[in-house]
N, C-alpha and C. Protein backbone atom coordinates (compact mmCIF):
# COMPACT_ATOMS: atom_id res chain seq x y z
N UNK A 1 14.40 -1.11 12.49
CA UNK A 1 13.74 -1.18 11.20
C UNK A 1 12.71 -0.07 11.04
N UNK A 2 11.97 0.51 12.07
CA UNK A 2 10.83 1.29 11.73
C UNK A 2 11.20 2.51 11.77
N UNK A 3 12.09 2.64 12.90
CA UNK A 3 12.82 4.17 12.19
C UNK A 3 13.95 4.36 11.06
N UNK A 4 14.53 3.11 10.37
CA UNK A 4 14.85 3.00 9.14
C UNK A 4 13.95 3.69 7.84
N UNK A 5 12.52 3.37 8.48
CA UNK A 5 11.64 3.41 7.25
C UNK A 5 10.97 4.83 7.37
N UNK A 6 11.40 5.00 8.29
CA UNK A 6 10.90 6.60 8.00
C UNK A 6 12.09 7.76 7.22
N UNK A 7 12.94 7.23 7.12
CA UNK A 7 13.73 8.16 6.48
C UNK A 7 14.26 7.73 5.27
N UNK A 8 13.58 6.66 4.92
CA UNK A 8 13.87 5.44 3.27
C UNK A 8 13.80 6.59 2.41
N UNK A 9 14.66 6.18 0.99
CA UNK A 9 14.80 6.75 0.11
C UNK A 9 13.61 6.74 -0.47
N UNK A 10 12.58 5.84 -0.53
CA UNK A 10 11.40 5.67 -0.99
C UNK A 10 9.92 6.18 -0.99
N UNK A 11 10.67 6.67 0.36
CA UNK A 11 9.22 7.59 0.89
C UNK A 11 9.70 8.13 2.26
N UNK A 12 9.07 7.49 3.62
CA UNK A 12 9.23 7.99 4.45
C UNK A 12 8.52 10.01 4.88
N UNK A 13 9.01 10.90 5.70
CA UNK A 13 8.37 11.39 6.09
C UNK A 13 8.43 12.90 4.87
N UNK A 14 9.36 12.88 4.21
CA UNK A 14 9.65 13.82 2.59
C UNK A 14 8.26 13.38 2.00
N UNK A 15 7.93 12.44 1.81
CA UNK A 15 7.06 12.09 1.11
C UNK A 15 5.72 12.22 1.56
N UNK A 16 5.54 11.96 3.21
CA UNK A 16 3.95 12.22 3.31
C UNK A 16 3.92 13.24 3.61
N UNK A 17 4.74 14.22 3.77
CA UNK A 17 4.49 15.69 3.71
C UNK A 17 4.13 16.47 2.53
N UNK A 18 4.56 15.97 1.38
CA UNK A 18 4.04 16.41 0.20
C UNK A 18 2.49 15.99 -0.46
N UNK A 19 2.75 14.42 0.37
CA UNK A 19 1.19 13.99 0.01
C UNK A 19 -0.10 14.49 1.12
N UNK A 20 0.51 15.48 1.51
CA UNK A 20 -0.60 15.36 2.96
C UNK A 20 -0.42 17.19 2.39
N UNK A 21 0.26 17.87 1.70
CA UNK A 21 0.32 19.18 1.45
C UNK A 21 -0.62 19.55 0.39
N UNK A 22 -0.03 18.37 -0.66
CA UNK A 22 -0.72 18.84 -2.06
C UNK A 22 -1.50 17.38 -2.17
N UNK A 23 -2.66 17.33 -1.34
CA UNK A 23 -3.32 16.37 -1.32
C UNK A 23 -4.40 16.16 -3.31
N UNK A 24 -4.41 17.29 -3.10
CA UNK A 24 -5.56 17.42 -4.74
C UNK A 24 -4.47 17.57 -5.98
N UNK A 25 -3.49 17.66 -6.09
CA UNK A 25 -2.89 18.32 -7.63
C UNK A 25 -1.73 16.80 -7.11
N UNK A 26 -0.71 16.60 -6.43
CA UNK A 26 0.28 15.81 -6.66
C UNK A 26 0.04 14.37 -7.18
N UNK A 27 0.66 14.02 -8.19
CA UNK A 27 0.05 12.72 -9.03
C UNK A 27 -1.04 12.48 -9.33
N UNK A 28 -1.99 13.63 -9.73
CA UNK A 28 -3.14 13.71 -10.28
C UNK A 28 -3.96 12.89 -11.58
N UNK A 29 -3.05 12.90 -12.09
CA UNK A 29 -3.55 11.96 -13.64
C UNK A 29 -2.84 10.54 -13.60
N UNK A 30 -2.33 9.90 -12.67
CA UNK A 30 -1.80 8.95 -12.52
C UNK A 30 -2.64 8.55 -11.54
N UNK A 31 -3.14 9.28 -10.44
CA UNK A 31 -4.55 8.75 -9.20
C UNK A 31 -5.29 8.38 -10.17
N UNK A 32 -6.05 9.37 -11.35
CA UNK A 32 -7.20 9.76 -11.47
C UNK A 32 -6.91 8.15 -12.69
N UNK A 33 -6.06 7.61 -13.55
CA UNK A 33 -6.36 6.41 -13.83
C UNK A 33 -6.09 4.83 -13.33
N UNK A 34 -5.49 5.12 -12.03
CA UNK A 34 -4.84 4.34 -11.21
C UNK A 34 -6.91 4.14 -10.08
N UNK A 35 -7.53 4.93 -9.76
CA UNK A 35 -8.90 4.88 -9.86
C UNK A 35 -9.71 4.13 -10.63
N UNK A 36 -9.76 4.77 -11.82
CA UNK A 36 -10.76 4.26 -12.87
C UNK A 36 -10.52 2.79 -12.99
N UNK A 37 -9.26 2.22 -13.13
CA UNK A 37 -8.84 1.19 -12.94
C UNK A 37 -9.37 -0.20 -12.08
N UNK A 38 -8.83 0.26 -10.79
CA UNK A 38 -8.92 -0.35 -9.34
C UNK A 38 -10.78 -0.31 -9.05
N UNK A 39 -11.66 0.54 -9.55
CA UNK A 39 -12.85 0.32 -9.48
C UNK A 39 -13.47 -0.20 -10.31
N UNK A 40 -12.95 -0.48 -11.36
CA UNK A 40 -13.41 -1.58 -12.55
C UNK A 40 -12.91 -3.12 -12.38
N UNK A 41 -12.20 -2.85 -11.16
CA UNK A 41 -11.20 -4.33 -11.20
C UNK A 41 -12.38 -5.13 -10.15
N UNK A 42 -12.58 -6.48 -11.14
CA UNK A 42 -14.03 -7.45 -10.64
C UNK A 42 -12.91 -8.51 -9.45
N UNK A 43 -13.17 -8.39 -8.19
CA UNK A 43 -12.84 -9.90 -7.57
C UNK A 43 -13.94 -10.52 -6.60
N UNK A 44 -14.15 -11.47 -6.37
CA UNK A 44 -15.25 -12.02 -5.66
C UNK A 44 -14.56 -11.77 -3.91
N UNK A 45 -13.24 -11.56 -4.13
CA UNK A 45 -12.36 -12.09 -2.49
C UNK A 45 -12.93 -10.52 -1.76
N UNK A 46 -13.56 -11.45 -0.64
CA UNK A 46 -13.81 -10.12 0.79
C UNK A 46 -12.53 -9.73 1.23
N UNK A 47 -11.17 -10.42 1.08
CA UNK A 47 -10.00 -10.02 1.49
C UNK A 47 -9.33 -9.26 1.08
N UNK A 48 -8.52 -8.14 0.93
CA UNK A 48 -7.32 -7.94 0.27
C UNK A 48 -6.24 -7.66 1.25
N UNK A 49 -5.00 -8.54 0.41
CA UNK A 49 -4.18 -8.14 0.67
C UNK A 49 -3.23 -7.13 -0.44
N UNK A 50 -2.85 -6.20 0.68
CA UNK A 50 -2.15 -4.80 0.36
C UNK A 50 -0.69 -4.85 0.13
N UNK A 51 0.21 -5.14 -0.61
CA UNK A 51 1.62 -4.53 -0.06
C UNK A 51 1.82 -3.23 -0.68
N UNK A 52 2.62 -2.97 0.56
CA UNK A 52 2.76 -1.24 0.21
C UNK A 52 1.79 -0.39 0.27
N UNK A 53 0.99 -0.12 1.02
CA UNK A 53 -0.63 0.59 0.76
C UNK A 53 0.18 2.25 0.83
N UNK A 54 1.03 2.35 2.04
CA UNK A 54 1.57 3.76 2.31
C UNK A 54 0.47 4.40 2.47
N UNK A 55 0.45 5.27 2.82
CA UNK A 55 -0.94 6.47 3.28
C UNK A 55 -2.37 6.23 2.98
N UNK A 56 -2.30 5.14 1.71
CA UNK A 56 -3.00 5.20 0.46
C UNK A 56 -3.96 6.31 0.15
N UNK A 57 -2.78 7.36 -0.39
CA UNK A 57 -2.89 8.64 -0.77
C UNK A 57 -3.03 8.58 -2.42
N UNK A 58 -2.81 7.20 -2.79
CA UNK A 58 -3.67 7.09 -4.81
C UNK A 58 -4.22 6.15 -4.83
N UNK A 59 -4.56 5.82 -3.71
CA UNK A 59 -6.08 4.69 -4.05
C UNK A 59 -7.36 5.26 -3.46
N UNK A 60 -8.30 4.98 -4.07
CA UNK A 60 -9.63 5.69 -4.36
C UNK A 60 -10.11 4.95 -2.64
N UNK A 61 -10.44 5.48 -1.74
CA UNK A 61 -10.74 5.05 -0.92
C UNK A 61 -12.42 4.01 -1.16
N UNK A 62 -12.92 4.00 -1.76
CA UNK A 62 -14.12 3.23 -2.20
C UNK A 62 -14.05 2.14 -2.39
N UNK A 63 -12.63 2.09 -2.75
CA UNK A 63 -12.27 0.35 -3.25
C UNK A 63 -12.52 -0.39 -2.10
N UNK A 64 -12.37 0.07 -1.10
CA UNK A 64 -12.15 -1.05 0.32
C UNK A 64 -13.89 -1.00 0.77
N UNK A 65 -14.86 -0.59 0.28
CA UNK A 65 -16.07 -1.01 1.01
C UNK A 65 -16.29 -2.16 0.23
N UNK A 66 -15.71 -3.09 -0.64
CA UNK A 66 -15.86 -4.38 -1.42
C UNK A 66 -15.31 -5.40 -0.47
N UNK A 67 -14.74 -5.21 0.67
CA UNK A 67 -13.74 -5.82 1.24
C UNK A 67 -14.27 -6.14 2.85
N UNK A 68 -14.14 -6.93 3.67
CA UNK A 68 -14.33 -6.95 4.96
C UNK A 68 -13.34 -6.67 5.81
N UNK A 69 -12.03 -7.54 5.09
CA UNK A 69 -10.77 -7.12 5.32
C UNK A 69 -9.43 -7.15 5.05
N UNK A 70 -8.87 -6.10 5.44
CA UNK A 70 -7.68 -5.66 4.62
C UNK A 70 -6.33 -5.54 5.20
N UNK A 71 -5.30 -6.96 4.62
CA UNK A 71 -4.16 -7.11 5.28
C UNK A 71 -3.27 -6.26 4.36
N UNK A 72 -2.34 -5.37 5.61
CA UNK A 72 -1.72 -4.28 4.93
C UNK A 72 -0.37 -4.81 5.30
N UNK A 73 0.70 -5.21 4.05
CA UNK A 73 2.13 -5.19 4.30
C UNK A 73 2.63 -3.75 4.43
N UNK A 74 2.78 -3.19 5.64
CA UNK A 74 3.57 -1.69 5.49
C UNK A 74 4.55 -1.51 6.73
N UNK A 75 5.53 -1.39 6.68
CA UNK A 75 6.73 -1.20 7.61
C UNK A 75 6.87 -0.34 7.89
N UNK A 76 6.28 0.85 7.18
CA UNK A 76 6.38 2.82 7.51
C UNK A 76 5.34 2.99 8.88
N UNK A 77 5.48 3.21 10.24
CA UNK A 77 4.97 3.24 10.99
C UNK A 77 3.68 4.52 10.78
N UNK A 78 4.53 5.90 9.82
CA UNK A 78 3.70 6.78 9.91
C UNK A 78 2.86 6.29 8.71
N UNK A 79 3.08 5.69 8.03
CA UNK A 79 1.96 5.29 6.75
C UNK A 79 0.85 4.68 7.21
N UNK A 80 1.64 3.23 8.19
CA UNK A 80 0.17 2.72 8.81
C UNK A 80 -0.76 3.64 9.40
N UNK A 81 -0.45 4.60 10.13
CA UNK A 81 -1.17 5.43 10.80
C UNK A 81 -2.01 6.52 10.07
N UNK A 82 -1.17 7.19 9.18
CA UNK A 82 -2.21 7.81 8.05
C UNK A 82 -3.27 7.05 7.65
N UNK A 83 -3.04 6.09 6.74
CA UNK A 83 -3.60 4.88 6.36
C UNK A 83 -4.88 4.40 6.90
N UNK A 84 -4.74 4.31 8.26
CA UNK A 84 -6.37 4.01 8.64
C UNK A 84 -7.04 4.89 9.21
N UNK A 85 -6.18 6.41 9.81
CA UNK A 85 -6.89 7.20 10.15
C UNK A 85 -7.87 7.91 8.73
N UNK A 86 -7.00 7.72 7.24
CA UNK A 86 -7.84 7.96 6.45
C UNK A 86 -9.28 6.99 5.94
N UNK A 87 -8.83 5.76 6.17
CA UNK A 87 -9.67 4.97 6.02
C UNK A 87 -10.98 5.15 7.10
N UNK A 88 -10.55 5.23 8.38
CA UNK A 88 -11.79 4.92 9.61
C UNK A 88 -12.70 6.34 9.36
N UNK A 89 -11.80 7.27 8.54
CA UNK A 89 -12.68 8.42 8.21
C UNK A 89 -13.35 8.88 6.83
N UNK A 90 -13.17 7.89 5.87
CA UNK A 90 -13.74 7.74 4.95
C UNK A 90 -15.35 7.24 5.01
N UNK A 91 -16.10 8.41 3.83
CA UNK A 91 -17.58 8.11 4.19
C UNK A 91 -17.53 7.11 3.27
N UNK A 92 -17.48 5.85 4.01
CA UNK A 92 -18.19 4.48 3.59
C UNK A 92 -19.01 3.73 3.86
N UNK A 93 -19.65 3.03 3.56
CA UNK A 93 -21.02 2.79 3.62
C UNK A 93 -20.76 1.51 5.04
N UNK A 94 -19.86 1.04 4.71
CA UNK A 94 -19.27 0.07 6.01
C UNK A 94 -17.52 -0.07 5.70
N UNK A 95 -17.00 -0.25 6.58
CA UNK A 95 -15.67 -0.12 6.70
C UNK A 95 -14.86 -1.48 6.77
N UNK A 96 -13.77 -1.80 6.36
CA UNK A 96 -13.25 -3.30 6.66
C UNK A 96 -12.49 -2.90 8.10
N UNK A 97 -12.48 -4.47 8.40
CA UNK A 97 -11.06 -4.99 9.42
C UNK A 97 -9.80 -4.40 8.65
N UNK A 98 -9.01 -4.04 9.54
CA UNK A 98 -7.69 -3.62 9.28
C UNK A 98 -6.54 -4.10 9.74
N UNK A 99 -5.62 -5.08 9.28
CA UNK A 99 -4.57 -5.54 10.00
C UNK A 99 -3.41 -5.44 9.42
N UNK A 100 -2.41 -4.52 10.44
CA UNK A 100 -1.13 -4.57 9.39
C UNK A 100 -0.15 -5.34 9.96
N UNK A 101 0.80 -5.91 9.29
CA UNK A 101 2.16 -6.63 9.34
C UNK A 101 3.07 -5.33 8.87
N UNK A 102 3.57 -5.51 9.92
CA UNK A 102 5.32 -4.19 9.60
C UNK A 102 6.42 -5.23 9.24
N UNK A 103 6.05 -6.23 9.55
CA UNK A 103 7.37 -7.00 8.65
C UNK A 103 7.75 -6.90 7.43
N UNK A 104 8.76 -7.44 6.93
CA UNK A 104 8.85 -7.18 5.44
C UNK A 104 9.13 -8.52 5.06
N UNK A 105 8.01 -8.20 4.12
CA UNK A 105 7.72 -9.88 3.60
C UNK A 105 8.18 -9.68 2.07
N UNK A 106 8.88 -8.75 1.58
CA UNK A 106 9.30 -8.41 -0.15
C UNK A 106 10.59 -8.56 -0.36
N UNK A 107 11.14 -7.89 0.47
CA UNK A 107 13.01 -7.60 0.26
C UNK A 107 13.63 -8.80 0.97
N UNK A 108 13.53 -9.08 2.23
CA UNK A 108 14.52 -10.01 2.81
C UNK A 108 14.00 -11.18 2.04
N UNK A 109 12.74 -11.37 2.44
CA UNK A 109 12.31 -13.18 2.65
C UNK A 109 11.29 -13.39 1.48
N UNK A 110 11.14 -13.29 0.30
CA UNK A 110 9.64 -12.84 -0.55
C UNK A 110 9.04 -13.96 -0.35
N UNK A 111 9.71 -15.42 -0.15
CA UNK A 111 9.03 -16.57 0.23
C UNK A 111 8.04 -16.54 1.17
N UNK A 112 8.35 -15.58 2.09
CA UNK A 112 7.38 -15.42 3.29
C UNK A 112 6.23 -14.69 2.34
N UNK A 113 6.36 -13.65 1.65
CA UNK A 113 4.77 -13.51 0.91
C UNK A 113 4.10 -14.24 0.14
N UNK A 114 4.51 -15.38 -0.28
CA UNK A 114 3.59 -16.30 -1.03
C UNK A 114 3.13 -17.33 0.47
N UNK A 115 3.68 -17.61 1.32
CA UNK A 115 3.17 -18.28 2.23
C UNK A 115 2.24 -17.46 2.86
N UNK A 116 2.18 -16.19 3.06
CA UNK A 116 1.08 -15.13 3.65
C UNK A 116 0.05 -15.67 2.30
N UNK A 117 -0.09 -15.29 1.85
CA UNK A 117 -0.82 -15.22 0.66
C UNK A 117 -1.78 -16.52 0.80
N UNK A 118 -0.96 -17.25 0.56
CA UNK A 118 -1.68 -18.92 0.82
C UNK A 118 -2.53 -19.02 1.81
N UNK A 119 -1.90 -18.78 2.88
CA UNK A 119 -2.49 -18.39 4.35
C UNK A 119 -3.84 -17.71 4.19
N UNK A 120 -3.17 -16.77 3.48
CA UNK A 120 -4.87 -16.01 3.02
C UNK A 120 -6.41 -16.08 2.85
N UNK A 121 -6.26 -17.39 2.34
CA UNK A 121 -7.09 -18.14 1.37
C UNK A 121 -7.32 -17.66 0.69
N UNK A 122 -8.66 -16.76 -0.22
CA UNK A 122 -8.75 -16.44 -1.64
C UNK A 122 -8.71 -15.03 -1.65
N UNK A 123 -7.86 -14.51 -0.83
CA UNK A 123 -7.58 -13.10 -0.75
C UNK A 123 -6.99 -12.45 -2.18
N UNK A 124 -7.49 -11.28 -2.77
CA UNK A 124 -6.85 -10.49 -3.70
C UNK A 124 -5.93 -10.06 -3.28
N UNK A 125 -4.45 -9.91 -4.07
CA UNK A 125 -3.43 -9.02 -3.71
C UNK A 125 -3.97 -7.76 -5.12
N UNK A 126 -3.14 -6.88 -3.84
CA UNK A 126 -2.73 -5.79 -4.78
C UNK A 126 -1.56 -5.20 -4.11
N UNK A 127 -0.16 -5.15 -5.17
CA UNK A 127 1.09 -4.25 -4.94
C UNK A 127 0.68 -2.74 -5.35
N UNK A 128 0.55 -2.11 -4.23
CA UNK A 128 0.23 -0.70 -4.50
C UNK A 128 1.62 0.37 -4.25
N UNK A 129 2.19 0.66 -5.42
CA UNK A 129 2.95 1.11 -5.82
C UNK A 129 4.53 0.71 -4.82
N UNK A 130 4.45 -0.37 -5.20
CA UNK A 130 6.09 -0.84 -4.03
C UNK A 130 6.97 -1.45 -5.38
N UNK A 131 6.18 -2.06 -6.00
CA UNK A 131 7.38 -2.46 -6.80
C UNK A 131 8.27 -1.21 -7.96
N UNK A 132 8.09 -0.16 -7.52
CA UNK A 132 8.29 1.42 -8.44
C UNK A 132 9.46 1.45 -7.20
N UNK A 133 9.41 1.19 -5.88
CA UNK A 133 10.54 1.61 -5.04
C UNK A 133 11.63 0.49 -5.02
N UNK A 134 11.40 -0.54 -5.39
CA UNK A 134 12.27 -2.13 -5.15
C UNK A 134 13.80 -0.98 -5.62
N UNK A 135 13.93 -0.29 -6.90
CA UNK A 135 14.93 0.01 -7.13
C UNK A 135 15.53 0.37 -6.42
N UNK A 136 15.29 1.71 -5.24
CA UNK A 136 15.74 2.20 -4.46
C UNK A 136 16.03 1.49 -3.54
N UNK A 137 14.96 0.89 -2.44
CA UNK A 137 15.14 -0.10 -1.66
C UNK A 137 16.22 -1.09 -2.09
N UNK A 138 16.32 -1.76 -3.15
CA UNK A 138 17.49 -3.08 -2.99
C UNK A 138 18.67 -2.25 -3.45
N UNK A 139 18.69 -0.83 -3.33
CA UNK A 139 19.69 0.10 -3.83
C UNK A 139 20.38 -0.05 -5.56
N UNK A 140 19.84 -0.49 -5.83
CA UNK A 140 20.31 -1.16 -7.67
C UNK A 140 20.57 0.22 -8.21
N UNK A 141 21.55 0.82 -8.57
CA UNK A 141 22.36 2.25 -9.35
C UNK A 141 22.05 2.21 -10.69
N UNK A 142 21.80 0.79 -11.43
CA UNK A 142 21.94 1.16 -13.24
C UNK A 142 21.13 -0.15 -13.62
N UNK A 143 20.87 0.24 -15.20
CA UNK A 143 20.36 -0.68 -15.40
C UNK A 143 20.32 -2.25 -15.96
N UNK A 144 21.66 -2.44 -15.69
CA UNK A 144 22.78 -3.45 -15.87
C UNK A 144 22.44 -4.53 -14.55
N UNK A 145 22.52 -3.92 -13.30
CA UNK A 145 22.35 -4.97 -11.73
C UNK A 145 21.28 -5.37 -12.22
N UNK A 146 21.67 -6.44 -11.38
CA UNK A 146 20.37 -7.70 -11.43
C UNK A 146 18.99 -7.19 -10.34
């Protein structure tokens, strides 16, 4: 599975090479309100949970000093690893817990993510940009498949 996911149509290592190249200009006006957004967004929960965080190369790294800690659904081995090496190096004022699940709790089993969730207790989710790949991932060709 984990070296599956590095070569996914969805991302994988095509992809953090471009995001790790053209770190300032690639999806620029889509960060820059995908930001404004996510820092206006009010939740009381010290938790979040993440699916899909990937590098989180368009989320404003600021968002997570609201947080103590942050469960990351990500199966991309090199994402997790970007991911908190960007995070543990982000100037934040304090940093959350970081725990990821490489399972996949979306495609096979999604039942298993509402039971994570629950589990949670009053954890915020946020789908950070995964449901834009479901197409690819469940391979769906047109816009006719279910």
């Amino acid at each position: 599975m984990a070296l599956l996911s590095l070569f996914n149509p969805a991302g994988g290592f095509r992809y953090h090479l471009r995001a790790l190249r053209y770190p300032g200009s690639l999806w620029q006006p889509f960060r820059l309100a995908l930001g404004e957004f996510l820092m206006s967004w009010q939740t009381s929960s010290k938790t979040l949970l993440i699916v899909g965080p990937s590098g989180g190369y368009c989320l404003p790294l600021l968002l997570f000093e609201r947080f103590d800690r942050l469960i990351c659904l990500e199966p991309d081995p090199v994402a997790r690893l970007i991911f908190r090496r960007r995070l543990t190096h982000a100037p934040l004022r304090r940093h959350p817990q970081i725990e990821f699940i490489a399972k996949d709790y979306l495609l096979e089993n999604p039942e298993r993510l509402v039971r994570l969730a629950e589990s949670s207790g009053d954890a915020a989710i946020l789908f950070s940009n995964v449901l834009g790949q479901l197409r690819c991932l469940l391979q769906i060709d047109s816009e006719s498949d279910p």
